[in-house]
Protein backbone atom coordinates (compact mmCIF):
# COMPACT_ATOMS: atom_id res chain seq x y z
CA UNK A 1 -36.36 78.42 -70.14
CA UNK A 2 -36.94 74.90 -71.52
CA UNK A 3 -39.43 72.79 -69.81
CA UNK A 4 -37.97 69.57 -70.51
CA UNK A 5 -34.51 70.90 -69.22
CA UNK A 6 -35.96 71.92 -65.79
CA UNK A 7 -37.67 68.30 -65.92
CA UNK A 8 -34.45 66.63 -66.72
CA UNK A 9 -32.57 69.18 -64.36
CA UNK A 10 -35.08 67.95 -61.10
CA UNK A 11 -34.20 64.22 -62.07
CA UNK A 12 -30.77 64.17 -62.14
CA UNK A 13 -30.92 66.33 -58.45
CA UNK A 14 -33.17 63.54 -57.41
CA UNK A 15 -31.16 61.19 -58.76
CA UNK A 16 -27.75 62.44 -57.05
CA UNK A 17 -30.14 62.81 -53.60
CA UNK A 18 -31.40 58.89 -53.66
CA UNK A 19 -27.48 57.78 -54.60
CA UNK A 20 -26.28 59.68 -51.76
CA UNK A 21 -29.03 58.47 -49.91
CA UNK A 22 -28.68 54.54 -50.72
CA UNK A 23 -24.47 55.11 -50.20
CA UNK A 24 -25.68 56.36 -46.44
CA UNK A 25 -27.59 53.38 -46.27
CA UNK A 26 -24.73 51.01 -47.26
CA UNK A 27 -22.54 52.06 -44.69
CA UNK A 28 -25.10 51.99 -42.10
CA UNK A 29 -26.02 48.57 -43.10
CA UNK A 30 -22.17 47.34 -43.38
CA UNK A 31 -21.78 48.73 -39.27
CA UNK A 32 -24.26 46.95 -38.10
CA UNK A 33 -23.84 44.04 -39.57
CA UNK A 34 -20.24 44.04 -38.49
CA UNK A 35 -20.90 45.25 -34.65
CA UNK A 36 -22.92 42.00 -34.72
CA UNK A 37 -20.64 39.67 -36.21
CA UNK A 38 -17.69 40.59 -33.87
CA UNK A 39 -20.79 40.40 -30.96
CA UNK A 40 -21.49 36.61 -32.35
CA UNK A 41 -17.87 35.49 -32.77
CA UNK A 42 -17.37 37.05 -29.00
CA UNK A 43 -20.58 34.98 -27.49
CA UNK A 44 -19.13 31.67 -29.25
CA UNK A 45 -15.50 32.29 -28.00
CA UNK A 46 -17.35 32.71 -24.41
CA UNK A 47 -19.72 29.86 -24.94
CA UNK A 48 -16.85 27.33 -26.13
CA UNK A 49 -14.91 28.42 -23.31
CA UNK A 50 -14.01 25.43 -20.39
CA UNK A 51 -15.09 26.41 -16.52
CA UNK A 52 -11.48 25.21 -16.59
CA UNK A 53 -9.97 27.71 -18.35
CA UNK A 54 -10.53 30.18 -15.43
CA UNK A 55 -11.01 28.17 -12.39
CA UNK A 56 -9.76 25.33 -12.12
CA UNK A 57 -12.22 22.44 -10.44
CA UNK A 58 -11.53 21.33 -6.53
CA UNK A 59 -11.55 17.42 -5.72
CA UNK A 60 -11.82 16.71 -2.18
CA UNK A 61 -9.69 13.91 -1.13
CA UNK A 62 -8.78 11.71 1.69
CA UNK A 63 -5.26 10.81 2.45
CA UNK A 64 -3.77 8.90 4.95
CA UNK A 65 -0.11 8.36 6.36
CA UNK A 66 1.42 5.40 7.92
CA UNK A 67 4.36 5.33 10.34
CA UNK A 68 5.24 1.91 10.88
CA UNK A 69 7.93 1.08 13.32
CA UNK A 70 9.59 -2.40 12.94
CA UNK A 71 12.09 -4.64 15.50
CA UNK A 72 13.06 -7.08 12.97
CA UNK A 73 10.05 -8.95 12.51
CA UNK A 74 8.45 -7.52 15.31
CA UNK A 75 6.23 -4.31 15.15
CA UNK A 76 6.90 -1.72 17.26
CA UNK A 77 4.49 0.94 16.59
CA UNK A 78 1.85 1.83 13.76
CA UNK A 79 0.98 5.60 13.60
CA UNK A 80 -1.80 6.27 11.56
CA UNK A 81 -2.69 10.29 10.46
CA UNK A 82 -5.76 10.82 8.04
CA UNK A 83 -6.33 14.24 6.87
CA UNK A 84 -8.18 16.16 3.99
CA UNK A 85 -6.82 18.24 0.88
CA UNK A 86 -8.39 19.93 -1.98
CA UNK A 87 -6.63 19.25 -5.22
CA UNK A 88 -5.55 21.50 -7.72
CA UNK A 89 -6.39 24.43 -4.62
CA UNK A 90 -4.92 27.85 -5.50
CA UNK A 91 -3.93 29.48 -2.41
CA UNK A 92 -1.19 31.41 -1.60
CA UNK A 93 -0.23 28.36 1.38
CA UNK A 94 -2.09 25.52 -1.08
CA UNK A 95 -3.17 22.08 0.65
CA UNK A 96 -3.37 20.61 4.29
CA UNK A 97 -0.87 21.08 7.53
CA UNK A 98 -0.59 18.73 10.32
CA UNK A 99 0.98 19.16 13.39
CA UNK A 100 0.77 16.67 16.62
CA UNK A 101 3.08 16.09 19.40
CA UNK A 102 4.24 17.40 22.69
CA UNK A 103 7.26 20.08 24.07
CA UNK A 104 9.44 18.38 25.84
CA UNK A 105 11.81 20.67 28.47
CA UNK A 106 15.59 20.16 27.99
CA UNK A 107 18.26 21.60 30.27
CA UNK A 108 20.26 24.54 28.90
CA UNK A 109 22.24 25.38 31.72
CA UNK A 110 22.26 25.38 35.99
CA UNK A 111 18.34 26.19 36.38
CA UNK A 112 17.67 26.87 32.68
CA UNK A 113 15.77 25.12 29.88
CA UNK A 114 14.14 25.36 26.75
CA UNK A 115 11.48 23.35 24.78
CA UNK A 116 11.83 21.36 21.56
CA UNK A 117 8.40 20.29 20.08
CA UNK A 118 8.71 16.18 19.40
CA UNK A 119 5.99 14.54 17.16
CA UNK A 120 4.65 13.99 13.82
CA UNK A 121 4.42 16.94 10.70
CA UNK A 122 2.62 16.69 7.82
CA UNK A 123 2.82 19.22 4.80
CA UNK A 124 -0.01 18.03 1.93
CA UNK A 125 -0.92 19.43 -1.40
CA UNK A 126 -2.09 18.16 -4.63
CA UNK A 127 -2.86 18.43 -8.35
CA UNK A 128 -5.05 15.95 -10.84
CA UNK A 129 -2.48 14.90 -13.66
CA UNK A 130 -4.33 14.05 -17.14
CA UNK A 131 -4.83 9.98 -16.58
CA UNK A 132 -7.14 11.21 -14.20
CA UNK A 133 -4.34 10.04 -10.96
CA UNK A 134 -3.57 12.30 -8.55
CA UNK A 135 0.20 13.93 -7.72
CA UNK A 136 0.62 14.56 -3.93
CA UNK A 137 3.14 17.00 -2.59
CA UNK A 138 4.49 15.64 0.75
CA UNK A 139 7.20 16.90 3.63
CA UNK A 140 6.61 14.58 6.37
CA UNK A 141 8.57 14.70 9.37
CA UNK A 142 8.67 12.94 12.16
CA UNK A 143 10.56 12.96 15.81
CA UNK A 144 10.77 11.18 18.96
CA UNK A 145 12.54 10.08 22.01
CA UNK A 146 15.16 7.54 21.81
CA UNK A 147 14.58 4.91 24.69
CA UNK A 148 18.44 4.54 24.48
CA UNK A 149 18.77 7.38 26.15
CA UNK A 150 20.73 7.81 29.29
CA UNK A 151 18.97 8.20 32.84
CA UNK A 152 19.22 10.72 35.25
CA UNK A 153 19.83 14.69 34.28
CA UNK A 154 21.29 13.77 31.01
CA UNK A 155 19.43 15.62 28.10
CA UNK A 156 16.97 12.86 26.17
CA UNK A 157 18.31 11.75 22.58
CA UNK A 158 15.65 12.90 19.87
CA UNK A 159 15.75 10.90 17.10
CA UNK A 160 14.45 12.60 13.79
CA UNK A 161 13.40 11.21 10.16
CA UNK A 162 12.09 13.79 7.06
CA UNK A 163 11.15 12.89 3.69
CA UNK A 164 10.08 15.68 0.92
CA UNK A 165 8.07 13.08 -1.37
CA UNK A 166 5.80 13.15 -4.34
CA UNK A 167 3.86 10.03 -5.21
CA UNK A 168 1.20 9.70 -8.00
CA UNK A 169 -1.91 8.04 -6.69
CA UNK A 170 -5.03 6.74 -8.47
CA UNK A 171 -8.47 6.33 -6.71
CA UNK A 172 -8.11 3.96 -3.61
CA UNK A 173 -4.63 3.15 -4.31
CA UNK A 174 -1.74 2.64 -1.19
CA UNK A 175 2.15 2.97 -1.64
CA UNK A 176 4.20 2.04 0.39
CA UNK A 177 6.79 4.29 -0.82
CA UNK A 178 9.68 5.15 2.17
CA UNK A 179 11.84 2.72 4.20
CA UNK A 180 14.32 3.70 6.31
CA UNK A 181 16.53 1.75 9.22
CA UNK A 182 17.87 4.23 12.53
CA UNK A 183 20.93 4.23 12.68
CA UNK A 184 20.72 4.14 16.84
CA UNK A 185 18.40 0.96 17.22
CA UNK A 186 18.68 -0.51 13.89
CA UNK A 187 14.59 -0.49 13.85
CA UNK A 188 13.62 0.03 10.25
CA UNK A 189 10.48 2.22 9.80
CA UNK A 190 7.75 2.45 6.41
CA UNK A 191 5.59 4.78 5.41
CA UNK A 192 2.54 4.11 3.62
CA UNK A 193 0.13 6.72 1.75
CA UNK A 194 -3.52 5.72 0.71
CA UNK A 195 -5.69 8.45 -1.60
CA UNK A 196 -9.03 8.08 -1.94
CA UNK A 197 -11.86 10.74 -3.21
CA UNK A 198 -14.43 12.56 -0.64
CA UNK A 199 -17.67 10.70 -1.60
């Protein structure tokens, strides 16, 4: 056999072996480089994300509601309740309750009675809007004896106000935002809410 054609033979085996070889290469090269570009595009979609974008951030604020009672010109009574609520909470029962007051007994029958529950309650919840003011969420209700009520065994007259409201409040800011007159007395009564952030 000719020399030179087992020489040239051997190369072009070796030849076919290192293309194989390099295309093996390639390939590895083109996985790995694009495991970690999907690994650096994931890290900077992560990175660039907002705390926000998951949980949301809690303020702690103060709020306080006003009852005012008026005669006229004259006041009659100033109830003041001050509670706290988290805004932009996610619970499944977001925000603040309040409840105060008494039970009061009233006659159902010869021997008989029940109990109402007379007194202030306060439903609170709110979210941060985008100026940066905050958007309470507000069923306030209040109750109370009537002092026209008759004497004697005759059941007391309860006289009731509720209000589902929802003012927007900056920083330190007061509304006065409900005023309403009984129809029994003609006493007119306000409400006033003041926000102001937990320090």
């Amino acid at each position: 056999m000719n020399p030179i054609k087992l020489l040239l033979d051997e190369v072009h085996v070796e030849r076919k072996l290192l293309m194989k070889k390099n295309v093996v290469v390639f390939f590895a090269l083109l996985v790995v480089l694009s495991v970690a570009a999907a690994a650096q595009d994931s890290s900077k979609s992560t990175a660039g994300q907002k705390p926000d974008d998951h949980t949301p951030a809690v303020t702690p604020l103060r709020v306080q509601v006003v009852f005012t009672e008026y005669d006229g010109e004259k006041k009659v009574s100033n109830l003041p309740y001050s509670f706290s609520v988290n805004a932009d909470e996610r619970r499944a029962r977001p925000g603040s309750q309040l409840r105060s007051g008494a039970r009061i007994p009233i006659t159902t029958g010869k021997d008989q009675f029940t109990y109402i529950d007379i007194g202030t309650n306060i439903d609170c919840s709110a979210t941060l809007q985008e100026d940066g003011r905050y958007k309470l969420q507000m069923a306030l209700e209040r109750s109370s004896i009537s002092p026209e009520a008759a004497s004697g065994n005759t059941n007391p007259v309860v006289r009731t106000f509720r209000i589902d409201m929802n003012p927007v409040l900056k920083d330190g800011q007061s509304l006065e935002s409900i005023v309403s007159t009984d129809p029994l007395n003609g006493h007119v009564y306000h409400v006033n809410v003041t926000l102001s952030v937990a320090k």
